[in-house]
Protein backbone atom coordinates (compact mmCIF):
# COMPACT_ATOMS: atom_id res chain seq x y z
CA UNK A 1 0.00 0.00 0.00
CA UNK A 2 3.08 2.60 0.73
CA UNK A 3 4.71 2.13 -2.32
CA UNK A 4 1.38 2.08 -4.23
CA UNK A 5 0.92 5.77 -2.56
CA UNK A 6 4.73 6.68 -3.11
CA UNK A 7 4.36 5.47 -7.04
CA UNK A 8 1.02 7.33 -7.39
CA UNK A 9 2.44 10.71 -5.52
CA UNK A 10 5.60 10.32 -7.93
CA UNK A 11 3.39 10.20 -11.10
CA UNK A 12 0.91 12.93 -9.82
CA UNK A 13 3.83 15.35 -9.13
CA UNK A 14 5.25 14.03 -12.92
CA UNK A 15 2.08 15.36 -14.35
CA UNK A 16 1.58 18.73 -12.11
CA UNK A 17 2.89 21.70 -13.92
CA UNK A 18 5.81 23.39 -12.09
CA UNK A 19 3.30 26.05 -9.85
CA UNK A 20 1.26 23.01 -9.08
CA UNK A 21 4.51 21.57 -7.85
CA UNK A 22 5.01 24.47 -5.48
CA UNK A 23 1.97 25.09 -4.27
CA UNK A 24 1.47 21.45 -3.00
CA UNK A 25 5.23 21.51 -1.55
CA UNK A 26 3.65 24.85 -0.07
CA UNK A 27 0.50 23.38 1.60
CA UNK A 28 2.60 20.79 3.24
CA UNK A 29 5.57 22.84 4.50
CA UNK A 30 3.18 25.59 5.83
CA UNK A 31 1.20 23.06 7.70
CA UNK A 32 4.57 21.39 9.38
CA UNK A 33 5.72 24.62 10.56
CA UNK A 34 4.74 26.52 13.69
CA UNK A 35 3.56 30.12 12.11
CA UNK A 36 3.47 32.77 14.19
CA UNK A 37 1.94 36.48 14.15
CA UNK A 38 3.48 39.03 16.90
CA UNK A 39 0.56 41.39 16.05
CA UNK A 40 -2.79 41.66 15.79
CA UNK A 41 -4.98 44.05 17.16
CA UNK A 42 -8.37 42.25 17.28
CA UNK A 43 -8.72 42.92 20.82
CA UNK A 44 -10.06 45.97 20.36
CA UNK A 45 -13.18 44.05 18.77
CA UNK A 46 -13.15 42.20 21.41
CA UNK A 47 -13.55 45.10 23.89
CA UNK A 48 -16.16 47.55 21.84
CA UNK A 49 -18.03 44.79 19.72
CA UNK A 50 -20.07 43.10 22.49
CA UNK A 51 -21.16 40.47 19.55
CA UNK A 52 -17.87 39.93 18.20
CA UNK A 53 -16.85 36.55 18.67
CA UNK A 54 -13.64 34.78 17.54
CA UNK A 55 -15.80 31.58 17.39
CA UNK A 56 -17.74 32.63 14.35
CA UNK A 57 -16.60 33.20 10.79
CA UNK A 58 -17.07 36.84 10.12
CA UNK A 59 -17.89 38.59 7.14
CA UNK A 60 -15.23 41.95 8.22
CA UNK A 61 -11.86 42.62 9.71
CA UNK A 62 -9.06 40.24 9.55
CA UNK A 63 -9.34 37.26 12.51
CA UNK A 64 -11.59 34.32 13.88
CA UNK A 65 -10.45 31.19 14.09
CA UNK A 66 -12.22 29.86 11.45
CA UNK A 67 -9.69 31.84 8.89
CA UNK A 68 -6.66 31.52 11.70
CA UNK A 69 -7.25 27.81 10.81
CA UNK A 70 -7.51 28.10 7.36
CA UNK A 71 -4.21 30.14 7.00
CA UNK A 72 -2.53 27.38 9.61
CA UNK A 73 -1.87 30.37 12.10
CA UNK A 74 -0.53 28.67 15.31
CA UNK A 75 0.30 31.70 17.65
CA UNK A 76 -1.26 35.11 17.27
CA UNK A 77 0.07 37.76 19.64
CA UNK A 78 -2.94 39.71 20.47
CA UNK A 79 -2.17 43.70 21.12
CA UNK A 80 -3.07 45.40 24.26
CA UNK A 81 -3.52 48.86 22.81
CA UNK A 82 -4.68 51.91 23.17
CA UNK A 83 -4.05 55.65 21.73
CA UNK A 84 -0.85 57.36 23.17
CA UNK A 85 -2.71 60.22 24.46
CA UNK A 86 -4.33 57.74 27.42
CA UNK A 87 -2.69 57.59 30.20
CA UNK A 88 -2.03 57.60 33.71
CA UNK A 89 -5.26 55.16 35.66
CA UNK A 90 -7.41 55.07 32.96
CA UNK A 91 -4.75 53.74 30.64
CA UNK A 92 -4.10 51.42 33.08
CA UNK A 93 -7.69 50.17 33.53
CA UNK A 94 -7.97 49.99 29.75
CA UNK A 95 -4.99 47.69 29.75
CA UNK A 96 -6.47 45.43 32.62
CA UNK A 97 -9.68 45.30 30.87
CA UNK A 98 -8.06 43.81 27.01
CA UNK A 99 -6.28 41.66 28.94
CA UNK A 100 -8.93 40.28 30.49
CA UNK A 101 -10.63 40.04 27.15
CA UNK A 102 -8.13 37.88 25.22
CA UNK A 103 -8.10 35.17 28.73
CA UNK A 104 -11.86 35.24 28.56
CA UNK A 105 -11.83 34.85 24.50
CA UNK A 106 -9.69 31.88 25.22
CA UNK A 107 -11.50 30.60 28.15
CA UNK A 108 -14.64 30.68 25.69
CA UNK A 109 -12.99 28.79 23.22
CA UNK A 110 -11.02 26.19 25.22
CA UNK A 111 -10.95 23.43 22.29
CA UNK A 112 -9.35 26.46 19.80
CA UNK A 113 -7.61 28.64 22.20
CA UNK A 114 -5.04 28.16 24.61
CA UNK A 115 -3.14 31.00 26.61
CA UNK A 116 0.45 30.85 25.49
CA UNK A 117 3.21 32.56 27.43
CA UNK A 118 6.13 30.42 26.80
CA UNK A 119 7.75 28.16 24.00
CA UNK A 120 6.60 25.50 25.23
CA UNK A 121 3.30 26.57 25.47
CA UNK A 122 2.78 27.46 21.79
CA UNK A 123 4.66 24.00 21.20
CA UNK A 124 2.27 22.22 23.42
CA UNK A 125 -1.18 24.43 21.65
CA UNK A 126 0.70 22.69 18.40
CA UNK A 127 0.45 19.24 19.59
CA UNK A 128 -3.02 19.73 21.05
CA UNK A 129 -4.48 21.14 17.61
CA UNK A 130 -4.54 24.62 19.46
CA UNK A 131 -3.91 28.08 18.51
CA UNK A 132 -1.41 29.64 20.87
CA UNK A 133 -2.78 33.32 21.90
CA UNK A 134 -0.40 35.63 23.38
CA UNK A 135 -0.47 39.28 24.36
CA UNK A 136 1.61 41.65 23.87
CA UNK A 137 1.23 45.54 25.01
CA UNK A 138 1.49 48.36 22.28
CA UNK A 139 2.51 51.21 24.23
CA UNK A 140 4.98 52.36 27.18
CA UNK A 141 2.24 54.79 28.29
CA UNK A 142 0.34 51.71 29.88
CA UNK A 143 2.61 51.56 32.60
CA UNK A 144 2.18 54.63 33.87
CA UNK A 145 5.44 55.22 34.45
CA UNK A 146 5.72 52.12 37.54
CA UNK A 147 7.66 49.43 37.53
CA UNK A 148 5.25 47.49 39.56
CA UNK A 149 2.13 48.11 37.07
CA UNK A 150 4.81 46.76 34.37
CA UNK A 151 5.74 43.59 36.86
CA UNK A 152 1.78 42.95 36.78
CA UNK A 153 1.13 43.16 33.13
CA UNK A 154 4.13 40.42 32.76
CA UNK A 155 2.25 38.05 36.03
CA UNK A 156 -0.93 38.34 33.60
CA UNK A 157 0.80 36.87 30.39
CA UNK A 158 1.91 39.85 28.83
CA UNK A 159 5.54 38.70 26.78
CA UNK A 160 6.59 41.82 25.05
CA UNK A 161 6.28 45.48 25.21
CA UNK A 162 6.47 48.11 22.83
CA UNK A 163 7.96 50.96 24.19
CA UNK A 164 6.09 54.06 22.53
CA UNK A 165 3.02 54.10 20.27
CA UNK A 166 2.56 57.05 18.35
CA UNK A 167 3.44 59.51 20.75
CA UNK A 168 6.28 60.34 23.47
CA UNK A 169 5.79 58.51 27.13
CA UNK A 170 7.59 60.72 29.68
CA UNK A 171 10.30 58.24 29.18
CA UNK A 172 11.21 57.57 25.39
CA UNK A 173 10.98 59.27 22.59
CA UNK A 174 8.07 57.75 19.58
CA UNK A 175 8.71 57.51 15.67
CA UNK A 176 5.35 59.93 15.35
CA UNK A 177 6.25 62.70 17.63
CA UNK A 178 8.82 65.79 18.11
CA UNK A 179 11.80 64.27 20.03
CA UNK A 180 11.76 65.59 24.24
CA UNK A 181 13.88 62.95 25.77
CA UNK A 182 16.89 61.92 23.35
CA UNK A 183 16.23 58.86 23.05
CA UNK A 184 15.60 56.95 26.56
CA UNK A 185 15.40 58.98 29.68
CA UNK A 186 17.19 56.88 32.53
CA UNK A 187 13.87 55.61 33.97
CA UNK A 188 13.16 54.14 29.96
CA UNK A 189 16.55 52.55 30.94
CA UNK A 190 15.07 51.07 33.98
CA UNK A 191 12.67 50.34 32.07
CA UNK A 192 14.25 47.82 29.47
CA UNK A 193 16.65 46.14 32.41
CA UNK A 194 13.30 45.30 33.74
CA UNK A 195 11.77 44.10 31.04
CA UNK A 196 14.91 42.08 30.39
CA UNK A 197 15.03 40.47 34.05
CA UNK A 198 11.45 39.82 33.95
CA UNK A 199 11.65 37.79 30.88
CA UNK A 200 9.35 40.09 28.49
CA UNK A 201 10.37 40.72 25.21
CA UNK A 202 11.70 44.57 23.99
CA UNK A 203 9.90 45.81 21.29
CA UNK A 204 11.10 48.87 19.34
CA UNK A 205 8.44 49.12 16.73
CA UNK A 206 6.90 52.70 16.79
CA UNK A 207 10.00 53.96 18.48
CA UNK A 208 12.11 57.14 17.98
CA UNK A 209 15.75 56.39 15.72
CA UNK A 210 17.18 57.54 19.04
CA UNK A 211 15.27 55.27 20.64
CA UNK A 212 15.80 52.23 18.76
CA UNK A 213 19.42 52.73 19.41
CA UNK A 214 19.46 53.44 22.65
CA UNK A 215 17.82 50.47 23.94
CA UNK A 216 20.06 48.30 22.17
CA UNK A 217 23.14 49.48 24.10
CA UNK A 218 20.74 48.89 27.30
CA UNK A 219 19.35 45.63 26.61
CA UNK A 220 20.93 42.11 27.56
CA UNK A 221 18.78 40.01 25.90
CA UNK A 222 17.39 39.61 21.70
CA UNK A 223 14.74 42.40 21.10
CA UNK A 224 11.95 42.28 18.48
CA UNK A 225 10.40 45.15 15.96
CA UNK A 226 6.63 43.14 16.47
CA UNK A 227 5.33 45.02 13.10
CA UNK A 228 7.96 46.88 11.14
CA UNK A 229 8.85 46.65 7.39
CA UNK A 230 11.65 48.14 5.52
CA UNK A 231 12.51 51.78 5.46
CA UNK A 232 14.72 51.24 2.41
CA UNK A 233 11.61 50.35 0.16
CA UNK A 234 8.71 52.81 2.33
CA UNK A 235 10.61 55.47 3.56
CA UNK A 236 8.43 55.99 6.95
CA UNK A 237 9.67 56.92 10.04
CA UNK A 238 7.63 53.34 11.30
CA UNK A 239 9.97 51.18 9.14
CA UNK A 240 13.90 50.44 9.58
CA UNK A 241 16.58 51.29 8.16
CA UNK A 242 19.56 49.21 6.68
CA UNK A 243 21.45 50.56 9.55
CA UNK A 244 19.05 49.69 12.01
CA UNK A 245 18.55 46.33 10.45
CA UNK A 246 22.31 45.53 11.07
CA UNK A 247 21.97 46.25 14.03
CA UNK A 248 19.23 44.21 15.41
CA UNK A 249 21.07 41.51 13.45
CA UNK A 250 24.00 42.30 15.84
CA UNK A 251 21.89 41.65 18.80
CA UNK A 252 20.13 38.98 17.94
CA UNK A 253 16.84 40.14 17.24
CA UNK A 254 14.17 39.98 15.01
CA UNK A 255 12.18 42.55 12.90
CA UNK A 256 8.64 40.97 12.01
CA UNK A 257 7.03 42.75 8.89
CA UNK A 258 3.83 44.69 9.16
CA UNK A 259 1.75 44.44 6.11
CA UNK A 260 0.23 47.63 6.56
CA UNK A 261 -0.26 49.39 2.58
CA UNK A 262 2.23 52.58 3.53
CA UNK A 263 4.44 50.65 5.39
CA UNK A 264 4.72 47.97 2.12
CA UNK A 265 4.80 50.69 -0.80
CA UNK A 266 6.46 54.30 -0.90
CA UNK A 267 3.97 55.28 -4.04
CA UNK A 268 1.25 54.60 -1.77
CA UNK A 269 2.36 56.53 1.38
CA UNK A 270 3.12 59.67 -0.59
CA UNK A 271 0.06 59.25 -2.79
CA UNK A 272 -2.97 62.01 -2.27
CA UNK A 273 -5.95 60.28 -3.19
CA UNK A 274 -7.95 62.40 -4.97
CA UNK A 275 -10.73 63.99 -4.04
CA UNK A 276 -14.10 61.52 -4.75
CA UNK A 277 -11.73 59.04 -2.34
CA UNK A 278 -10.88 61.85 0.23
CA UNK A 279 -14.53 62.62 0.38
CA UNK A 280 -15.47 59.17 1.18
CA UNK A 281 -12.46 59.00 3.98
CA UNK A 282 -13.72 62.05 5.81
CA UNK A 283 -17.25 61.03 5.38
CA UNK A 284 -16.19 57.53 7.09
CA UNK A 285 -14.39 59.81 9.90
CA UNK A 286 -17.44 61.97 10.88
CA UNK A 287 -19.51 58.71 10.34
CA UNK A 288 -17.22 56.16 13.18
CA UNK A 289 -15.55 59.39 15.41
CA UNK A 290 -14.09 57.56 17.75
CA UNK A 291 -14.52 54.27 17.29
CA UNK A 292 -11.17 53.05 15.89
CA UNK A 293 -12.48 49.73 14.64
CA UNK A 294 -15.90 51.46 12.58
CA UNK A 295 -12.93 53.68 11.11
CA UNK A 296 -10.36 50.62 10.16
CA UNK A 297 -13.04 48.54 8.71
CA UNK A 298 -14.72 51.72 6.72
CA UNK A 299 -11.11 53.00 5.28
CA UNK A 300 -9.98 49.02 4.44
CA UNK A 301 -12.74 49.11 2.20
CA UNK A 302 -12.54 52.51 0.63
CA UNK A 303 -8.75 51.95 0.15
CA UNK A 304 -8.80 48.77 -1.26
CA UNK A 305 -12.09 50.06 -3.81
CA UNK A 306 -9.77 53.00 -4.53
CA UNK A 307 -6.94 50.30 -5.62
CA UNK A 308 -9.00 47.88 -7.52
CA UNK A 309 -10.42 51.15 -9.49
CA UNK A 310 -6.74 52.63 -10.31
CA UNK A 311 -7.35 56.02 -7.78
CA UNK A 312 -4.77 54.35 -5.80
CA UNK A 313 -1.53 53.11 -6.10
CA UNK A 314 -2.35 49.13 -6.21
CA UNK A 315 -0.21 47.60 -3.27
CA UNK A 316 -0.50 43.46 -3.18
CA UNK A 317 0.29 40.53 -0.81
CA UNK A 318 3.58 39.67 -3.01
CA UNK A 319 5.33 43.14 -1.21
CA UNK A 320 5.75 41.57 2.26
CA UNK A 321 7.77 39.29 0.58
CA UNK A 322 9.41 41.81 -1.37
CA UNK A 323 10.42 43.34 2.08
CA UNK A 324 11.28 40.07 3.74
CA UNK A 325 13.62 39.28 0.96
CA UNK A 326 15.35 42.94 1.43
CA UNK A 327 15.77 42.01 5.59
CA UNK A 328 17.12 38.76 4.48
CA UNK A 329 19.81 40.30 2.26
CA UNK A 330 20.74 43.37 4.92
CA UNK A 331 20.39 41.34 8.02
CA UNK A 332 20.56 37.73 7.10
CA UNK A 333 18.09 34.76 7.32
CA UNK A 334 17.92 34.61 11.37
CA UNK A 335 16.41 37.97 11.71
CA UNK A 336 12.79 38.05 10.00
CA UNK A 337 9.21 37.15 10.75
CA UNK A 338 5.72 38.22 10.48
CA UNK A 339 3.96 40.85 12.29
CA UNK A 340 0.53 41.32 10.41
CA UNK A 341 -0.65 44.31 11.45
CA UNK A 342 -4.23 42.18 11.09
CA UNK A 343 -7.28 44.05 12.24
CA UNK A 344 -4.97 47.38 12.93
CA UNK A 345 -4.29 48.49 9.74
CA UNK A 346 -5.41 48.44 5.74
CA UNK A 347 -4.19 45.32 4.61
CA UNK A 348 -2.24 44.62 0.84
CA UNK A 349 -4.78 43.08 -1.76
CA UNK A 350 -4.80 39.07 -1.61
CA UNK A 351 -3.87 39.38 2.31
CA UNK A 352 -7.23 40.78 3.57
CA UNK A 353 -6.90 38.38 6.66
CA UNK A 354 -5.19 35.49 7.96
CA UNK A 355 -6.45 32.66 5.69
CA UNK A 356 -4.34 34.12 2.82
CA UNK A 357 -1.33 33.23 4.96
CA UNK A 358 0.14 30.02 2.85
CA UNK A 359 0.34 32.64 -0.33
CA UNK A 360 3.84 34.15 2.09
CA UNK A 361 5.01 30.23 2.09
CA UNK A 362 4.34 29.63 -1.73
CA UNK A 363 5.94 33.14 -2.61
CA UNK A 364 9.26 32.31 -0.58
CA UNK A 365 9.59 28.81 -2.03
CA UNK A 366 9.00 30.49 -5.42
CA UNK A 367 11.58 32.91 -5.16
CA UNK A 368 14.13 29.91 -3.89
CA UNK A 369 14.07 29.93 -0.27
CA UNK A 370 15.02 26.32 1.30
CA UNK A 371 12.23 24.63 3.59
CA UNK A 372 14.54 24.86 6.45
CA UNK A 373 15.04 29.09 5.93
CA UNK A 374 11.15 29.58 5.63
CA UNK A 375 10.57 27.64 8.60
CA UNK A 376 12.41 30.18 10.11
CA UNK A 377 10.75 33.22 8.59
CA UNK A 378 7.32 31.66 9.32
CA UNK A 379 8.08 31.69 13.43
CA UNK A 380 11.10 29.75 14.32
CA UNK A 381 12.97 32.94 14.59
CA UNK A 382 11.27 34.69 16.86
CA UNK A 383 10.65 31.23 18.90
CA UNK A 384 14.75 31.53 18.94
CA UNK A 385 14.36 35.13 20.47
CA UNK A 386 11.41 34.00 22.86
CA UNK A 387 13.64 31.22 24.36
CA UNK A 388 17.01 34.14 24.77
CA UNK A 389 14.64 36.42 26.40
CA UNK A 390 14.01 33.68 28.84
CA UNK A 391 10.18 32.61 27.54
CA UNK A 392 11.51 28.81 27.24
């Protein structure tokens, strides 16, 4: 019976066309490896939709388990996050409350879910069939400036923290704001030797140039970038530089790529859409005010309308690769992964949400990357950081 299977697989793959080839090496190779997403920032559905619910296939945004399954997502790090402009208690409640969201999304879904805050943990969600949900916190503001709020985010499962958002904390400078610190002040020192004893990842996505370097002279252990692309093809302030990506490589780190449309394409960032388009964008704004989701799920579609009719600069799923491949050349093989961006930000055609996922593995085999190497782009190298920040 096995060499009856082995003869008819042999003469199958004799008659698939080369892409056929590929894509069925693909399916297999993405299934055997452990793929894993440092950000995603569902959780704010899960806080302000009251009948959102990862359990059911849904017809918007990015992420249920239905399509984490179909795009063989194993661990999903879900954001804490909030706007940089709340802070102090009420940032700190906010925090408490997401957090509590993502255990009680898992506790909900205990055959899908399981709370991951180690290695071994997504390794064991693996074995079990499981997907491995982890948090991590978008924002230095959250802690309020005390070590001890920061000590009790980490005792509730949180395994990385990004150090700004968008805007200065009173202790590091952001990527979106007018420098006031230089960098790290010495309580954003503090601040990463904590995070370094306690076993929680570094993360300088969103942070100042200044920033970025600073805490790399600080840190003793790997940091990450949880959803950064290239600065060399999108020349944002959000992305890194070749410098910076020798850098990380020097410490061991890992920058995972965000997929977000101006992040992926420099044509698109510095593109005005014109005016029929802008008119729909503020008309979503007045529309959703403050509800961040309303707004992400309103401009996604406007956006990606705007592409498909040529009022855009079209941006596709085949750039994350694009910038992978560039991190791979600067920095080497060891220091890339993927940091979606799902639910957070407008999304490349073909990777509207996380069943397209297997296109990445296809696209890398494609271009000539070995199974071993995409393994490692798909999660094992920020497993490899997990484990040297002390998450074994």
């Amino acid at each position: 019976m096995l060499w009856t299977l082995v003869i008819s697989t042999t003469v199958m793959a004799q008659r698939a066309g080369p892409d056929e080839v590929v894509a069925a090496r693909a399916r297999e190779l993405h299934a055997r490896a452990i793929v894993v997403d440092t950000h995603d920032d569902t959780t704010m559905r899960l806080l302000s939709e009251p009948a959102f619910d990862l359990g059911a296939l849904n017809s918007t945004g990015s992420i249920d388990i239905s399509r984490m399954r179909q795009g063989g997502l194993d661990a999903l790090f879900f954001s804490i996050y909030m706007p940089g402009d709340v802070t102090g208690p009420p940032a700190v409640k906010r925090a408490l409350q997401q957090i509590d969201k993502v255990r009680e999304a898992v506790r909900a879904h205990p055959r899908d879910l399981m709370l991951a805050t180690s290695v071994a943990d997504v390794r064991r969600a693996v074995a079990e069939r499981k997907i491995a949900a982890l948090m991590g916190m978008e924002g230095g503001h959250m802690i309020d400036a005390d070590l001890g709020v920061l000590r009790t985010y980490a005792a509730l499962g949180v395994r990385y923290l990004t150090l700004t958002h968008s805007r200065n904390t009173t202790w590091a400078d952001s990527s979106g704001d007018t420098p006031a610190h230089n960098g790290l002040t010495p309580f954003g020192k503090e601040v990463v030797r904590e995070l370094n004893r306690l076993g929680v990842m570094v993360d300088v996505s969103h942070v100042s140039d200044k920033t970025f370097y600073d805490t790399l002279e600080v840190t003793a252990a790997p940091v990450i970038a949880s959803h950064s692309s290239s600065r060399a093809i999108s020349n944002s302030p959000r992305n890194l530089t070749d410098d910076m990506l020798r850098a990380l490589a020097k410490n061991g780190g890992v920058v995972m790529i965000n997929y977000h449309v101006e992040f992926l394409s420099e044509a698109f960032r510095t593109a005005k859409p014109p005016a029929a388009v802008q008119a729909q964008l503020d008309g979503a704004a007045k529309q959703c005010g403050k509800d961040q989701v309303c707004l992400l799920l309103d401009w996604s579609r406007i956006y990606h309308e705007a592409m498909s009719k040529g009022q855009m600069p079209v941006v596709t799923w085949v750039e994350i690769v694009d910038h992978i491949e560039h991190v791979v050349k600067v920095a080497g093989i060891d220091h890339v992964g993927l940091g979606s961006d799902f639910d957070g930000a407008i999304m490349p055609l073909g990777m509207e949400d996380a069943s397209k996922l297997p296109k990445i593995t296809g696209e890398l085999l494609k271009r000539g990357y070995s199974e071993r190497d995409v393994t490692k782009i798909l999660g094992g190298n920020l497993l490899r950081v997990m484990e040297q920040a002390g998450l074994r």
